[in-house]
N, C-alpha and C. Protein backbone atom coordinates (compact mmCIF):
# COMPACT_ATOMS: atom_id res chain seq x y z
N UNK A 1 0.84 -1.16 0.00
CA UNK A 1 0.00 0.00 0.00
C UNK A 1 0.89 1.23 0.00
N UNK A 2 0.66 2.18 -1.09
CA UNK A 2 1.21 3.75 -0.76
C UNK A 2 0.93 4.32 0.21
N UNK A 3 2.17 4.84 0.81
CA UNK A 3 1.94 6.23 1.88
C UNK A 3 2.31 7.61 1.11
N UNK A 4 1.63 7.93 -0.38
CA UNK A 4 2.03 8.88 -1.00
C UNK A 4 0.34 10.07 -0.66
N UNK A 5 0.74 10.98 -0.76
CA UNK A 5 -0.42 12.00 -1.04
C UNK A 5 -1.62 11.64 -1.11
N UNK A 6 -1.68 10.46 -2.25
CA UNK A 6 -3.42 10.16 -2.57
C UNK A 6 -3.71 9.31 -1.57
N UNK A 7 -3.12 8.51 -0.84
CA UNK A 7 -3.35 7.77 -0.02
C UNK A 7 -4.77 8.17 1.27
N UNK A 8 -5.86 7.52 1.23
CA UNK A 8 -7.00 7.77 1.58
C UNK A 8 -6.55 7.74 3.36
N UNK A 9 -7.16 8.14 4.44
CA UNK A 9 -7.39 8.89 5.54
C UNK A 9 -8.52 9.05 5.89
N UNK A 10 -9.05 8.90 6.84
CA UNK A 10 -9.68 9.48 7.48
C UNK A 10 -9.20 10.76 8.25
N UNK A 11 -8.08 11.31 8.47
CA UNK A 11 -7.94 12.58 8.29
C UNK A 11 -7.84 13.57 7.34
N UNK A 12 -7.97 12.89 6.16
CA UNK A 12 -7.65 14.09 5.04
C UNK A 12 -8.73 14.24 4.68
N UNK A 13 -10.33 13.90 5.01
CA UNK A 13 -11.54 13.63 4.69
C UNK A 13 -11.81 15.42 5.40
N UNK A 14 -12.27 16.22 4.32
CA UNK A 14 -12.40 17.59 4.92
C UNK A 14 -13.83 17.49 5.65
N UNK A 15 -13.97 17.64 6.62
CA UNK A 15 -15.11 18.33 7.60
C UNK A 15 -15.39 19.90 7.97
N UNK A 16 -16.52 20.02 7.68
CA UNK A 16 -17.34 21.58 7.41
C UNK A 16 -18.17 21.48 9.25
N UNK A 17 -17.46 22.04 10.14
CA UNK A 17 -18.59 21.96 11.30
C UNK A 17 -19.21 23.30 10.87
N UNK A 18 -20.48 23.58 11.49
CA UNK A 18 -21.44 24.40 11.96
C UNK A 18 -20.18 25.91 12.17
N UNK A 19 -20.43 27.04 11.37
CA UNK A 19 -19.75 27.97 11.65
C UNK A 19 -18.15 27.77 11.15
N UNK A 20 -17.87 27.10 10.43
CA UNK A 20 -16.18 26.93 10.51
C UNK A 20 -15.95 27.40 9.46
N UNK A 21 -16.72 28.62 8.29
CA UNK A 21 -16.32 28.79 7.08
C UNK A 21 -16.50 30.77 7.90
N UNK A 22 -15.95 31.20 6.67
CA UNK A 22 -16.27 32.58 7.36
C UNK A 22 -17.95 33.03 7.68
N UNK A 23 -17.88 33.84 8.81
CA UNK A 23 -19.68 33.93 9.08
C UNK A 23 -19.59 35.27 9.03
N UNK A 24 -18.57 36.23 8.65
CA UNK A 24 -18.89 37.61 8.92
C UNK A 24 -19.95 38.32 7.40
N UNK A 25 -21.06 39.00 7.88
CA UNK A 25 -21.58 39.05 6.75
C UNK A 25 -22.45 40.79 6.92
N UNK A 26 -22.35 41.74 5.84
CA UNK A 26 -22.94 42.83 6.03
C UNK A 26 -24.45 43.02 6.37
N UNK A 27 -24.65 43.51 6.81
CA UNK A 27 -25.78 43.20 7.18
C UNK A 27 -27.24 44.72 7.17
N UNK A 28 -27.05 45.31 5.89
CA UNK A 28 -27.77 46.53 5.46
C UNK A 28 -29.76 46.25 5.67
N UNK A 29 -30.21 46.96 6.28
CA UNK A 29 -31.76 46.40 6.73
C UNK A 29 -32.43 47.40 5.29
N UNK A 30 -33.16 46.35 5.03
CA UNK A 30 -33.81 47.16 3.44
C UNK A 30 -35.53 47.16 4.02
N UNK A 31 -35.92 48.28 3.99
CA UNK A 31 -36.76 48.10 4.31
C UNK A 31 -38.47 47.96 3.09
N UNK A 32 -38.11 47.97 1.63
CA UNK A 32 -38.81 48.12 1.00
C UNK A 32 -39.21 49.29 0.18
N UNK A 33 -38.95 50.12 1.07
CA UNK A 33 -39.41 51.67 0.66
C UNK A 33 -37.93 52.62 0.25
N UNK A 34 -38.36 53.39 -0.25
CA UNK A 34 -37.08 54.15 -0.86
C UNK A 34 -35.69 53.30 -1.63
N UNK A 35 -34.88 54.43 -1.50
CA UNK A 35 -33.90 53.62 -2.59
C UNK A 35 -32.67 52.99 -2.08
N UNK A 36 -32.43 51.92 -1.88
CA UNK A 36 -31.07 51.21 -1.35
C UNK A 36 -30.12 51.62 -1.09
N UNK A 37 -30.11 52.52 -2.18
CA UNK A 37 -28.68 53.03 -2.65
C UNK A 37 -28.44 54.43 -2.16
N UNK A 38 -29.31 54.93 -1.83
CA UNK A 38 -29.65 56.16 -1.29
C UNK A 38 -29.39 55.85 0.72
N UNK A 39 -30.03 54.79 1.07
CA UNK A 39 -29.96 54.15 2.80
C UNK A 39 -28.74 54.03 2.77
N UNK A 40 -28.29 53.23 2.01
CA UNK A 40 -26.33 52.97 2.10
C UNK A 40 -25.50 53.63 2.09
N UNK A 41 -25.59 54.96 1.29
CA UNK A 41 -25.13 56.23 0.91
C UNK A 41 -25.30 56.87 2.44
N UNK A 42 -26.51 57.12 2.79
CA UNK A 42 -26.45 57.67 4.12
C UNK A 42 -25.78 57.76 5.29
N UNK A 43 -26.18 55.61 5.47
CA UNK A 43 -25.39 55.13 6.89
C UNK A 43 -23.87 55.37 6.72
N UNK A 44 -23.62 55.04 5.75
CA UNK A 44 -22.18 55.33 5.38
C UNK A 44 -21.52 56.80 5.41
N UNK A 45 -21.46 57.68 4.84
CA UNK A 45 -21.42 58.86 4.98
C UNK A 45 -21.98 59.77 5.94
N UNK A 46 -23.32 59.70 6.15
CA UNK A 46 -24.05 60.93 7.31
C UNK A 46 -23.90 60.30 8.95
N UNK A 47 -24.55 58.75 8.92
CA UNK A 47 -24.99 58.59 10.23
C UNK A 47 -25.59 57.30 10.40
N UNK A 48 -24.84 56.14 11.17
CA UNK A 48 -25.72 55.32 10.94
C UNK A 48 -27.12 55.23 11.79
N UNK A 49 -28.05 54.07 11.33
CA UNK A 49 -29.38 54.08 12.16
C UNK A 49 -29.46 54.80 13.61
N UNK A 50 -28.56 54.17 13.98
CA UNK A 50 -28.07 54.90 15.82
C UNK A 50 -28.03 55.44 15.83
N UNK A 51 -27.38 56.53 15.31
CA UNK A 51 -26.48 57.73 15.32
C UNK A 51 -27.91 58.62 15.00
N UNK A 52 -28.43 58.53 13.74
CA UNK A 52 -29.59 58.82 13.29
C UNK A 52 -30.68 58.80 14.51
N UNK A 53 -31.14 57.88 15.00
CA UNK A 53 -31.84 58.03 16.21
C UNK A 53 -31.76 58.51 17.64
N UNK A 54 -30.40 58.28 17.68
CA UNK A 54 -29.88 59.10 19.08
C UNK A 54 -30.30 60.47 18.88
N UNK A 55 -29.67 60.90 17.74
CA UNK A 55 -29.73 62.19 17.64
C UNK A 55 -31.39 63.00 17.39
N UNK A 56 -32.60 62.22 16.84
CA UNK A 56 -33.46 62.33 17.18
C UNK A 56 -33.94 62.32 18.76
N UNK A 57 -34.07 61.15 19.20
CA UNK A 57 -34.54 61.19 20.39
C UNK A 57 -33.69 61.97 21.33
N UNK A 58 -32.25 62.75 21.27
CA UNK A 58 -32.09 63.90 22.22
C UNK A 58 -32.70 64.80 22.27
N UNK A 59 -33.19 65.48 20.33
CA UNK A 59 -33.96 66.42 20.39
C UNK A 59 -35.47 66.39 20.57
N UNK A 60 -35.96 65.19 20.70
CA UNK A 60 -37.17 65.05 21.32
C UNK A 60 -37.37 65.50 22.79
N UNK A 61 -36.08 64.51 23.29
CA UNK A 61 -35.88 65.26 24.81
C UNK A 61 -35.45 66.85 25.19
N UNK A 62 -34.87 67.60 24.07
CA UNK A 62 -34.40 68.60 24.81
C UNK A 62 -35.87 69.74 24.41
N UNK A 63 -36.87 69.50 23.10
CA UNK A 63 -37.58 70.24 23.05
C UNK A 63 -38.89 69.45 24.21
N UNK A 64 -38.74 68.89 24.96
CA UNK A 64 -39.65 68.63 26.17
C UNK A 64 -39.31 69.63 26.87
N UNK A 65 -37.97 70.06 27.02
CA UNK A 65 -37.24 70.65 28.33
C UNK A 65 -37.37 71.99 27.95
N UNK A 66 -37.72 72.13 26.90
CA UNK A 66 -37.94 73.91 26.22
C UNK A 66 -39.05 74.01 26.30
N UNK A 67 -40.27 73.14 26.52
CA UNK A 67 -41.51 73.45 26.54
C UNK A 67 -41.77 73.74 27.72
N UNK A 68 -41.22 73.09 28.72
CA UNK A 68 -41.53 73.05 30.06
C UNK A 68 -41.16 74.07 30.31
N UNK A 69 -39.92 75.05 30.15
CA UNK A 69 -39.16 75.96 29.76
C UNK A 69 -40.49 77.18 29.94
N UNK A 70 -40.98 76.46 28.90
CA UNK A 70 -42.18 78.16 28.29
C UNK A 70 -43.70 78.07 29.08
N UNK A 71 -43.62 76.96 30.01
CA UNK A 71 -44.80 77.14 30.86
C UNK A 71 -44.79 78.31 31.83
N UNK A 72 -46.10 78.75 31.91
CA UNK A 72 -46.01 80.41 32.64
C UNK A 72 -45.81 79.64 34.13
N UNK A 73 -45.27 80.81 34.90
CA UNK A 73 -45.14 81.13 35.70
C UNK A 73 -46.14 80.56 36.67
N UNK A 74 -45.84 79.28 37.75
CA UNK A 74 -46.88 78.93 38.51
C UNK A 74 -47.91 77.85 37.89
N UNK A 75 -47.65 77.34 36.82
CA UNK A 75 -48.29 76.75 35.69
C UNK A 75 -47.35 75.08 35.87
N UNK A 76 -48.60 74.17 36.26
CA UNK A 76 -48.08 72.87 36.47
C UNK A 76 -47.05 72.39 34.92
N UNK A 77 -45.42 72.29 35.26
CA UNK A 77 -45.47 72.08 34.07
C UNK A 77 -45.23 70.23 33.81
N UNK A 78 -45.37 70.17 31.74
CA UNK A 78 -45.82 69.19 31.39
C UNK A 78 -44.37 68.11 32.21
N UNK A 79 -43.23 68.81 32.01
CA UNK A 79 -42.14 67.90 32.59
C UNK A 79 -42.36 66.79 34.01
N UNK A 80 -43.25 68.06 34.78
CA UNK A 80 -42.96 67.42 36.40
C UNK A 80 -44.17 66.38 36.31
N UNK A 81 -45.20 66.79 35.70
CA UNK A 81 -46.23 65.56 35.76
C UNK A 81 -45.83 64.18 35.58
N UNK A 82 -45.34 64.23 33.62
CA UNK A 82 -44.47 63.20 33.48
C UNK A 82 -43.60 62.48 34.19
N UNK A 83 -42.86 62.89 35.77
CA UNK A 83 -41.88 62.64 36.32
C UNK A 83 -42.76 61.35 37.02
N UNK A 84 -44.06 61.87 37.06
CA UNK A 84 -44.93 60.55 38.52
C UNK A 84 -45.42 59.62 37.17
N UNK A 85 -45.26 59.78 35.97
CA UNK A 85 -46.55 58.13 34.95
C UNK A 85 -45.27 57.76 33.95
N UNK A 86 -45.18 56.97 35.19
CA UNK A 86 -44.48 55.73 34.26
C UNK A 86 -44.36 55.21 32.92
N UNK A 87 -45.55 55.40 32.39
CA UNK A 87 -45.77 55.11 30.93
C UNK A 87 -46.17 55.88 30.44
N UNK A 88 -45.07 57.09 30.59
CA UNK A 88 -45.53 58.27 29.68
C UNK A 88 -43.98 58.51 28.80
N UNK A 89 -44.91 58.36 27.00
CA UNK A 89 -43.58 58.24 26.45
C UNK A 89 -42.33 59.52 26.45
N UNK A 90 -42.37 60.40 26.73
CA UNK A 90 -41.40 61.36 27.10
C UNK A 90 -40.76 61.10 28.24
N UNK A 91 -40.94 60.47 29.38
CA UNK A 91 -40.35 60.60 30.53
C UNK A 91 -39.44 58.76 29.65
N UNK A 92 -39.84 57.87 29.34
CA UNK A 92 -39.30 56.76 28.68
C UNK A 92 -38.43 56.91 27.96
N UNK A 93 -38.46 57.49 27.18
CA UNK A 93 -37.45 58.42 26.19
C UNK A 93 -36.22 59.38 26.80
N UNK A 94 -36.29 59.85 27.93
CA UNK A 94 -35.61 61.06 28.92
C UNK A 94 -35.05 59.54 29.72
N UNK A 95 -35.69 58.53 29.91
CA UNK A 95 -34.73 57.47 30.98
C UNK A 95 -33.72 56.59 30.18
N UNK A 96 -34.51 56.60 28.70
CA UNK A 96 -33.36 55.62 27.60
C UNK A 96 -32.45 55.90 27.17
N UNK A 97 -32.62 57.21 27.22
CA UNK A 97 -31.34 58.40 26.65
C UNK A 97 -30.65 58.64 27.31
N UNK A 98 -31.24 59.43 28.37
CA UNK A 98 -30.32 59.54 29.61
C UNK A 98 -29.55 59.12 30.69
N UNK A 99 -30.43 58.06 31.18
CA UNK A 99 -30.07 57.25 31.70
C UNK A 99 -28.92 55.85 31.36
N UNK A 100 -30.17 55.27 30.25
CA UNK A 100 -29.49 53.59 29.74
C UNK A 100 -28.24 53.53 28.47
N UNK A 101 -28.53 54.90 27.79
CA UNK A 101 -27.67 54.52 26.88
C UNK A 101 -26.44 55.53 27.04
N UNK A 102 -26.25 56.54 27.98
CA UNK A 102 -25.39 57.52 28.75
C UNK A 102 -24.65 56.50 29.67
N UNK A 103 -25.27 55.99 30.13
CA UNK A 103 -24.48 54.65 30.95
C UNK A 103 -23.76 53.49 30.40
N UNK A 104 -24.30 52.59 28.93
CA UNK A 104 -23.52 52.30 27.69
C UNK A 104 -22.72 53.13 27.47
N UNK A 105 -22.60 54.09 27.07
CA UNK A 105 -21.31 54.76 26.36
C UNK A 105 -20.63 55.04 27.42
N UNK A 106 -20.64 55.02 28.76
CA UNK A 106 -19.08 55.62 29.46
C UNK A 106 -19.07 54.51 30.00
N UNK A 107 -19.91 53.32 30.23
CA UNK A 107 -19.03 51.81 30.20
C UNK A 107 -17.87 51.47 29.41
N UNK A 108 -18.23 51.96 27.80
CA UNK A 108 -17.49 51.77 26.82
C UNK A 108 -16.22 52.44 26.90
N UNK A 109 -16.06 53.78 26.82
CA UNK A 109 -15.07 54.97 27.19
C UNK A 109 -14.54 53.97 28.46
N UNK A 110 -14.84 53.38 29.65
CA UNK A 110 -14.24 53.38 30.33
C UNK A 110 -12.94 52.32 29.97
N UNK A 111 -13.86 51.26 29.77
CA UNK A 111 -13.38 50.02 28.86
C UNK A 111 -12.61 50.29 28.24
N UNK A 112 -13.03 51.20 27.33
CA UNK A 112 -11.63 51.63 26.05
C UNK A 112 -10.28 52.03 26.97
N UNK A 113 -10.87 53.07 27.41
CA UNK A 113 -9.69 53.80 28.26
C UNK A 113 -9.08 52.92 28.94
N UNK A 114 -9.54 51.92 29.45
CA UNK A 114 -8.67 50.68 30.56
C UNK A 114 -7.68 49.76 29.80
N UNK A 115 -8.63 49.57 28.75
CA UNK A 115 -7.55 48.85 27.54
C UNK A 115 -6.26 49.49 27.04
N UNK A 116 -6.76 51.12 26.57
CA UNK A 116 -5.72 51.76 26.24
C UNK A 116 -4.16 52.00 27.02
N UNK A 117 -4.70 52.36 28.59
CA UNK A 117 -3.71 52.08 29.17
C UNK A 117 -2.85 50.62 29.69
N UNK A 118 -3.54 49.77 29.38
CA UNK A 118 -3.09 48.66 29.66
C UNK A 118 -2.09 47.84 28.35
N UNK A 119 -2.64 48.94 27.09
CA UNK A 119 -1.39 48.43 26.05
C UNK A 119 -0.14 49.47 26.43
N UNK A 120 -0.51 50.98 26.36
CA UNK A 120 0.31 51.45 26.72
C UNK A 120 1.76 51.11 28.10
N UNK A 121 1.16 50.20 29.10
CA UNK A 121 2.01 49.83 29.97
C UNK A 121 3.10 48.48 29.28
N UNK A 122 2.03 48.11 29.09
CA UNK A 122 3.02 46.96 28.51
C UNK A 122 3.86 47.39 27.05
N UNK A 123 3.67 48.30 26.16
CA UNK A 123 4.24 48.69 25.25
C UNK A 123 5.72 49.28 26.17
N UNK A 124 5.33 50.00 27.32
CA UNK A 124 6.67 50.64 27.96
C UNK A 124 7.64 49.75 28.41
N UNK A 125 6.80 48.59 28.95
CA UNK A 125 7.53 47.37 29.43
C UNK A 125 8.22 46.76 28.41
N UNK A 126 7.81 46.69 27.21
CA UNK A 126 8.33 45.99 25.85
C UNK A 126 9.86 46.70 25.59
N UNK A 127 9.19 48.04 24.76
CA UNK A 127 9.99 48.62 24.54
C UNK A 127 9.71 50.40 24.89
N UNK A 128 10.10 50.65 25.62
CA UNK A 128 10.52 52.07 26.32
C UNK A 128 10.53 53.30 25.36
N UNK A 129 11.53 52.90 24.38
CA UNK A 129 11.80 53.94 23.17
C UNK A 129 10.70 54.00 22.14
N UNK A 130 10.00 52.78 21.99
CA UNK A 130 8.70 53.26 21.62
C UNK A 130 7.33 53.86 22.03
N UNK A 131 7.70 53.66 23.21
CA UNK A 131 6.26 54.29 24.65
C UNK A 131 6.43 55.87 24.57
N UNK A 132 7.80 55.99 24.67
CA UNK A 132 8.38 57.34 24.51
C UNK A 132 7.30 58.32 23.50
N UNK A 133 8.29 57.89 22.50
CA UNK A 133 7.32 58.15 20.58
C UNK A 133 5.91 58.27 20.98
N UNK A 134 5.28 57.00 21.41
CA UNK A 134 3.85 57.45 21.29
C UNK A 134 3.36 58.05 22.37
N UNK A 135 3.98 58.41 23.46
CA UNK A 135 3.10 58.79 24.94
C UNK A 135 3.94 60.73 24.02
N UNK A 136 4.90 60.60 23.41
CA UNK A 136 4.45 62.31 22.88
C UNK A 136 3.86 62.77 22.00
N UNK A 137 3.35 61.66 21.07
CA UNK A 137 2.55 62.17 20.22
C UNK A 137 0.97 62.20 20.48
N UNK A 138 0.77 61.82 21.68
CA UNK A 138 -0.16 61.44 22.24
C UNK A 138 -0.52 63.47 23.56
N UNK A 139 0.35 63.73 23.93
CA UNK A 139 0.33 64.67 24.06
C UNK A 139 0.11 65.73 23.69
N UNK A 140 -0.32 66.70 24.70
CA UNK A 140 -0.98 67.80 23.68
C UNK A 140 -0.19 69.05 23.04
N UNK A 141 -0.20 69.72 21.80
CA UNK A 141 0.69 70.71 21.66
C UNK A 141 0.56 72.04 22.08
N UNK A 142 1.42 72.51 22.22
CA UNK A 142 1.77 73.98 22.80
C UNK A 142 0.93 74.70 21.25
N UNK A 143 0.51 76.11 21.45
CA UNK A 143 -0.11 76.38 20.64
C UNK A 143 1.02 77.37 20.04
């Protein structure tokens, strides 16, 4: 019997498990309406969905805070009511924003920041003369 190349195996028998080919895949939400190419153009360039909605729902929240703003004088305003009903969508909106997803992002920042310094240490530990380089370019300039 050959022990050359063609020689049959049960290890050379290729196996495909569940997930073992690449799985990374774009993932653009079409919603039917308007033009594809126009949504893609957007997220890409302006803002994606998030970004797009965050930035809505702040200004939802901040023109609550301008209305309340323009209630007269002595005049129950609409803000403080909202503060006692639970299921009132402005005060829901003022806790998702403010609260849940203000709390996501400086998890993240923190995270980042913990990471960052934690390459930076060990980069100094590595090599010194390169920590150097980047801890001054990393610094801020004199104007």
């Amino acid at each position: 019997m050959s022990n050359g190349p063609t020689r049959f195996s049960w290890f050379t028998v290729p196996i495909f498990a569940p997930l073992s080919g690449s799985v990374t895949q774009r993932i653009a939400p079409i919603f039917g309406r308007g033009d594809a190419e126009i949504e893609a153009d957007v997220c890409l360039n302006v803002g994606s969905y998030g970004r797009q909605l965050g930035i809505v729902s702040e200004a939802v929240d901040a023109l609550a805070k301008r209305l309340d703003a323009l209630a007269p004088d002595g005049a129950d305003s609409r803000f403080a009511r909202v503060a006692d009903d639970p299921n009132d969508p402005v005060r829901r909106l003022h806790e998702m924003v403010v609260e849940h997803v203000t709390a996501i992002k400086e998890r993240h920042r923190a995270s980042a920041k913990g990471e960052a310094l934690r390459a930076l240490e060990r980069l100094k530990a590595v090599e010194n003369v390169a920590y150097e380089t980047v801890a001054a370019e990393l610094r801020p300039k004199n104007p």
